[in-house]
Protein backbone atom coordinates (compact mmCIF):
# COMPACT_ATOMS: atom_id res chain seq x y z
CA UNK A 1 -16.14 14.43 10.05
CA UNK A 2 -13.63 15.79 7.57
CA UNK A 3 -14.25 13.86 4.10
CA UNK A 4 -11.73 15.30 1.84
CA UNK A 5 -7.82 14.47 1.83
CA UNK A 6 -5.62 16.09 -0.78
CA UNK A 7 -2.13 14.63 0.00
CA UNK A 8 -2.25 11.40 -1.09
CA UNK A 9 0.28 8.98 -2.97
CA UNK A 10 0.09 5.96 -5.33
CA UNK A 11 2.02 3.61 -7.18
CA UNK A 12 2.56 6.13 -9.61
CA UNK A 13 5.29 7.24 -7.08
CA UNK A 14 6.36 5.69 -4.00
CA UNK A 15 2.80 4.55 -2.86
CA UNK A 16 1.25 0.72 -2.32
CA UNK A 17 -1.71 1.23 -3.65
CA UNK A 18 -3.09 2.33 -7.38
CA UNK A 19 -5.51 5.71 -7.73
CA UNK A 20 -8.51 3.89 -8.26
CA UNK A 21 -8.13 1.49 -5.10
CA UNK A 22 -8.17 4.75 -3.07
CA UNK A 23 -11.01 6.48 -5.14
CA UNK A 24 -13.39 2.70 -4.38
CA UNK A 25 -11.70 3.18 -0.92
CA UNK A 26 -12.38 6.95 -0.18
CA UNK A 27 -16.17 6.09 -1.55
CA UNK A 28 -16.81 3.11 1.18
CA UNK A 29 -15.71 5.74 3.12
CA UNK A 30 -18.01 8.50 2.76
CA UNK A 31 -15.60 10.93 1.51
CA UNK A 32 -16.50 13.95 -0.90
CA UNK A 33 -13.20 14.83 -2.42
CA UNK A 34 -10.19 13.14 -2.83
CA UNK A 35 -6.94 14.73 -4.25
CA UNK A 36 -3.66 12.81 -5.52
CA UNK A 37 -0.22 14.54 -5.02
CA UNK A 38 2.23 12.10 -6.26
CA UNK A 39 6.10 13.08 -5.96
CA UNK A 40 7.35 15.82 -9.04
CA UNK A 41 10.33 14.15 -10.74
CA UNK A 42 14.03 14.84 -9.00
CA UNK A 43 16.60 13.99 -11.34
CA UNK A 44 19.51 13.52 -8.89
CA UNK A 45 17.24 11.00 -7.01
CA UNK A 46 14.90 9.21 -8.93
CA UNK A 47 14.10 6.17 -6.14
CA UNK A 48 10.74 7.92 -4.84
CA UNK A 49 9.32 9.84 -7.79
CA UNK A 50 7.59 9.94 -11.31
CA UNK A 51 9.57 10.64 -14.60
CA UNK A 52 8.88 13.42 -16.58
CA UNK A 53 7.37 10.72 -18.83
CA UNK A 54 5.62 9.08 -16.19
CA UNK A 55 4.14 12.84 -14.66
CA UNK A 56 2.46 12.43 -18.06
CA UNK A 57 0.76 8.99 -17.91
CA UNK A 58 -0.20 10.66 -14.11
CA UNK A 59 -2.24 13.15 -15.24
CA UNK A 60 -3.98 11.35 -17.84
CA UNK A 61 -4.84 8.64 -15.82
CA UNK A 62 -6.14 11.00 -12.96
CA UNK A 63 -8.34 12.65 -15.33
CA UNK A 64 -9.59 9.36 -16.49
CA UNK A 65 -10.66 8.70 -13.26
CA UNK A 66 -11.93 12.07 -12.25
CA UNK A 67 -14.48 11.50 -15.35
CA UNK A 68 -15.37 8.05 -14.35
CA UNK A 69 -16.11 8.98 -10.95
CA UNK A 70 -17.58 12.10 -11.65
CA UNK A 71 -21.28 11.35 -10.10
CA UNK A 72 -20.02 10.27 -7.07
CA UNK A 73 -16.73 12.08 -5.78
CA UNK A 74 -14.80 15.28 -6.95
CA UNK A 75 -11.32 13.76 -7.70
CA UNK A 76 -8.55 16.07 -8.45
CA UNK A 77 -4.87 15.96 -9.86
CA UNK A 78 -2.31 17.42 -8.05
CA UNK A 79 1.06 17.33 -7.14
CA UNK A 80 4.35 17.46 -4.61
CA UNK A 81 6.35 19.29 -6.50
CA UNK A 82 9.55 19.34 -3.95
CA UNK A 83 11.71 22.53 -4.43
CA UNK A 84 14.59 21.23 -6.04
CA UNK A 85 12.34 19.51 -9.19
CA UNK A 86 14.37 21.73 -11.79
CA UNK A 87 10.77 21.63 -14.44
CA UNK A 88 7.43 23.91 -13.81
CA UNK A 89 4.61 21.81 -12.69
CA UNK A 90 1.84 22.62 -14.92
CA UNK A 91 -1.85 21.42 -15.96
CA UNK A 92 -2.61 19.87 -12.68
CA UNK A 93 -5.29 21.54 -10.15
CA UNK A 94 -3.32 21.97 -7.26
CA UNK A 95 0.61 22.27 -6.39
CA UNK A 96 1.67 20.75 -2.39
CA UNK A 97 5.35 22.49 -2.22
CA UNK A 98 7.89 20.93 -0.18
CA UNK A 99 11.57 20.38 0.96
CA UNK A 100 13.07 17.04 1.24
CA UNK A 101 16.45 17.93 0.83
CA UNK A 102 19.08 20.79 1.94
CA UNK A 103 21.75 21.50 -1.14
CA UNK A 104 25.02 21.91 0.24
CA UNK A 105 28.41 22.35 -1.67
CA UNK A 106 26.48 20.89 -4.50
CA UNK A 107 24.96 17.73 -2.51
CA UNK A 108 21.24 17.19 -2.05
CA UNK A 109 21.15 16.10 1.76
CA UNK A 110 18.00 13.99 2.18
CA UNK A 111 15.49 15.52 5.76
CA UNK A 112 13.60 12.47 6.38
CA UNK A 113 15.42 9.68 4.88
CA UNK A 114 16.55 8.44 8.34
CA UNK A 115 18.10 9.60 11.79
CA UNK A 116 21.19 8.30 10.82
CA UNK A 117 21.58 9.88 7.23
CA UNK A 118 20.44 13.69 8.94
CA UNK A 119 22.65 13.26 11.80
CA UNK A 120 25.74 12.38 9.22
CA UNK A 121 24.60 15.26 7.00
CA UNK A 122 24.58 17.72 9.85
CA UNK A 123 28.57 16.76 10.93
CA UNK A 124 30.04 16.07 7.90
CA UNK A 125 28.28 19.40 5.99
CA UNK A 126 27.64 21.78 9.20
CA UNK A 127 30.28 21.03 10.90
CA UNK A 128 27.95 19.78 13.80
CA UNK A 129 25.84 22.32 13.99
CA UNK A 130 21.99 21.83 14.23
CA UNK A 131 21.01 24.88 14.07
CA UNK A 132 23.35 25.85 10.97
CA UNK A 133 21.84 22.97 9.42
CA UNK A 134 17.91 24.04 10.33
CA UNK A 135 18.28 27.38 9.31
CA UNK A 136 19.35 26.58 5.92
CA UNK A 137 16.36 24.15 5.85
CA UNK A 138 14.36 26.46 6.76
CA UNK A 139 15.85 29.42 4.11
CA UNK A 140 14.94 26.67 1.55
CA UNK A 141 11.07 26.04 2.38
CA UNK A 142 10.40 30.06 2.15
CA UNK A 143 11.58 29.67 -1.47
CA UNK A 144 8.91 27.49 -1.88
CA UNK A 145 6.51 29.83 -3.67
CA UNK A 146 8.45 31.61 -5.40
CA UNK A 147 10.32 28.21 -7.11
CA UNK A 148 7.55 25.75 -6.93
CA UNK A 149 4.14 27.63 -7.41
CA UNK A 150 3.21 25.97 -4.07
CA UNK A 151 -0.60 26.60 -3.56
CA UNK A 152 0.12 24.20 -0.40
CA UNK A 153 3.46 24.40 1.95
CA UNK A 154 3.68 20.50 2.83
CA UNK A 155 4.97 19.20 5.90
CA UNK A 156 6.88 23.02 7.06
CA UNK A 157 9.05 20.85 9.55
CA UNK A 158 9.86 17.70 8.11
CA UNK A 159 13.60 18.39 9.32
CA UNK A 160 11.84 16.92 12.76
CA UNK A 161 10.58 14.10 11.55
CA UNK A 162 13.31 11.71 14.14
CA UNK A 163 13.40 14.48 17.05
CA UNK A 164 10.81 12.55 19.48
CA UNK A 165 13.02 8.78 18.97
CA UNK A 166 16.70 11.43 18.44
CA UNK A 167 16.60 14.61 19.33
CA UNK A 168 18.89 16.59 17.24
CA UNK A 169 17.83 19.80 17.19
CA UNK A 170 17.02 22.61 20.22
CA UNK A 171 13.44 24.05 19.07
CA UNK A 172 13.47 26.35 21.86
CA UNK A 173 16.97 28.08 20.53
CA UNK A 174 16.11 31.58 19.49
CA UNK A 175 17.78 31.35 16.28
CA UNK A 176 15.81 28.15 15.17
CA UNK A 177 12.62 30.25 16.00
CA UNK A 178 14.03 33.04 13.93
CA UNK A 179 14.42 31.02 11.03
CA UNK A 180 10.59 29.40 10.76
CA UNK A 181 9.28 32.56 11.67
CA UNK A 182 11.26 33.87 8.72
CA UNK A 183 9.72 31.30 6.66
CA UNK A 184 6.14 31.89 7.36
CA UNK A 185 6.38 35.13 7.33
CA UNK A 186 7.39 34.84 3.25
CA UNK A 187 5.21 32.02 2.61
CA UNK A 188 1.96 34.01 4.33
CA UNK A 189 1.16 36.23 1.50
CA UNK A 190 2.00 33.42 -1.46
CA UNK A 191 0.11 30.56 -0.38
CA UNK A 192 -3.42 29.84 0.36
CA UNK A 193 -2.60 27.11 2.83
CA UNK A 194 0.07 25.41 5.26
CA UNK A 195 -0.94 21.95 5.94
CA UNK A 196 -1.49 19.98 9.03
CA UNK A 197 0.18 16.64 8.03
CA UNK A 198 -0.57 13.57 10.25
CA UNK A 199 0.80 11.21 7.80
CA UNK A 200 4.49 11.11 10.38
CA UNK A 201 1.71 9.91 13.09
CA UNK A 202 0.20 6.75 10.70
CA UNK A 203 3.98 5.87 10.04
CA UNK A 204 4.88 5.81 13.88
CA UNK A 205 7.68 8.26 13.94
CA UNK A 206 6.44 10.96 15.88
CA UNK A 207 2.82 11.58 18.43
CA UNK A 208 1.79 14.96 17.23
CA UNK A 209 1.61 16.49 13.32
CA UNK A 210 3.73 18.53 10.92
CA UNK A 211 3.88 21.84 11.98
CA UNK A 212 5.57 21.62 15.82
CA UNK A 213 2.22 23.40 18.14
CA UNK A 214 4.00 26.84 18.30
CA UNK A 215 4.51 27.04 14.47
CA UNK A 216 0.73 26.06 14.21
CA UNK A 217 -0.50 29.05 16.31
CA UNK A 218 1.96 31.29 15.08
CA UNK A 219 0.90 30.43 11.51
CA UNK A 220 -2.51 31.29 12.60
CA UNK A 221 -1.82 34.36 14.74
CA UNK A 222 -0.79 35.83 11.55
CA UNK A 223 -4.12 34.92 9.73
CA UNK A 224 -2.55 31.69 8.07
CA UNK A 225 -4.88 29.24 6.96
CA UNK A 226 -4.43 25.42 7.39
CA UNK A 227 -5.80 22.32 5.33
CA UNK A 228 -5.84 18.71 6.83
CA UNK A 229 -3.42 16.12 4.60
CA UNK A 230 -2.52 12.69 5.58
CA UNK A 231 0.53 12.10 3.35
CA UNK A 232 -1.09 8.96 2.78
CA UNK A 233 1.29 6.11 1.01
CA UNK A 234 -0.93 3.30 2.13
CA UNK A 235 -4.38 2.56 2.52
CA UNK A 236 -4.81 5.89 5.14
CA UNK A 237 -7.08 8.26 3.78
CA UNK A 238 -7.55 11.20 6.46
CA UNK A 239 -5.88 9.53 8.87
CA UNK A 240 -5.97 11.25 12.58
CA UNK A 241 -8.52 14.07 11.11
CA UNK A 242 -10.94 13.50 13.72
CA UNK A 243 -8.65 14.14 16.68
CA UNK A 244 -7.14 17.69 15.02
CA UNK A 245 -9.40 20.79 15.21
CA UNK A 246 -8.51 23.92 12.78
């Protein structure tokens, strides 16, 4: 059984429950490690994330806890630092990079917000066109690296987060393939690894993980290595692990 989850939430950002609830919760049950990656700071939306100020009071905390706990579980302070988070992330363990928005003519378009907001975004900025739309996304996400310091690519497809309840985009077209191929292929050498996020399966929205199945083994046909995160915001810790093999 997988005892270690390093994508995890609190109320430091926009998770239910405190660090230290899921530290007494990851020890009843069993696990070995536990990591915290709360949301980096986005200034031009500020509904989901820490302040600069409160990224301090974060890290302290975390540490605080990573002492206290010290004899029974490795905790560890990281972070999602998402690409447009205009400050370096520094003194935490581990970085989790990731998109949530497309910039377009100077608007931050939010991915996963809801099927209605990506659908408008797509029209009104796109002029209708999926594809237009995914292969910006997916431009964005191999910046990741290079921008964020990701040591972690988080959820590579969150753009599908609606497609099993709305379809909106064609993942067969060749020129949606092109552009997540294009994407790995600049991550690959950058990061250490892409994760397999169930946390989109605990919320209901979709049956299967973040990355799609043929991003997953083309990831790994290229020697790409993969860590399990559930994206927990609730009390989830490794949520689905059992049923995913690496």
């Amino acid at each position: 059984m997988i005892k270690r989850d390093f994508h995890i939430h609190t109320t430091h950002s926009d998770g239910k429950c405190t660090p230290e609830e899921l530290i007494l919760l990851a020890l009843e049950m069993g696990m070995t490690h536990i990591g915290f990656s709360d949301h980096s700071h986005t200034a031009f939306d500020t509904e989901y994330c820490m302040s600069l100020e409160g990224e301090e009071v974060y890290k302290s905390e975390i540490r605080h806890l990573s002492k206290k706990y010290s004899d029974r579980i490795k905790v560890y302070c990281g972070i999602e630092q998402d690409l447009y988070s205009h400050h370096r992330a520094e003194g935490y363990d581990y970085v989790i990079g990731s998109v949530h928005y497309v910039k377009k003519d100077g608007c931050y378009l939010p991915v996963d917000k809801s099927a209605a907001d990506l659908r408008m975004a797509v029209e009104e900025y796109f002029g209708g066109d999926p594809v237009a739309f995914a292969k910006e996304y997916f431009a964005s996400v191999g910046r990741l690296a290079e921008e964020t310091g990701a040591d972690i690519v988080g959820h590579f497809d969150l753009l599908t987060k609606f497609s099993e309840r709305d379809p909106l985009f064609d993942e067969s077209d060749p020129e949606y393939t092109a552009a997540w191929r294009a994407a790995v292929d600049k991550l690959l050498p950058r990061v250490k690894y892409f994760e397999i996020n169930t946390g989109v399966i605990g919320r209901g929205y979709r049956s299967t993980p973040y990355p799609s199945a043929p991003i997953v083994e083309y990831i790994r046909s290229k020697g790409g290595r993969f860590i399990l995160s559930s994206d927990s915001h609730r009390p989830t810790l490794c949520f689905g692990f059992e049923d995913i093999s690496l």
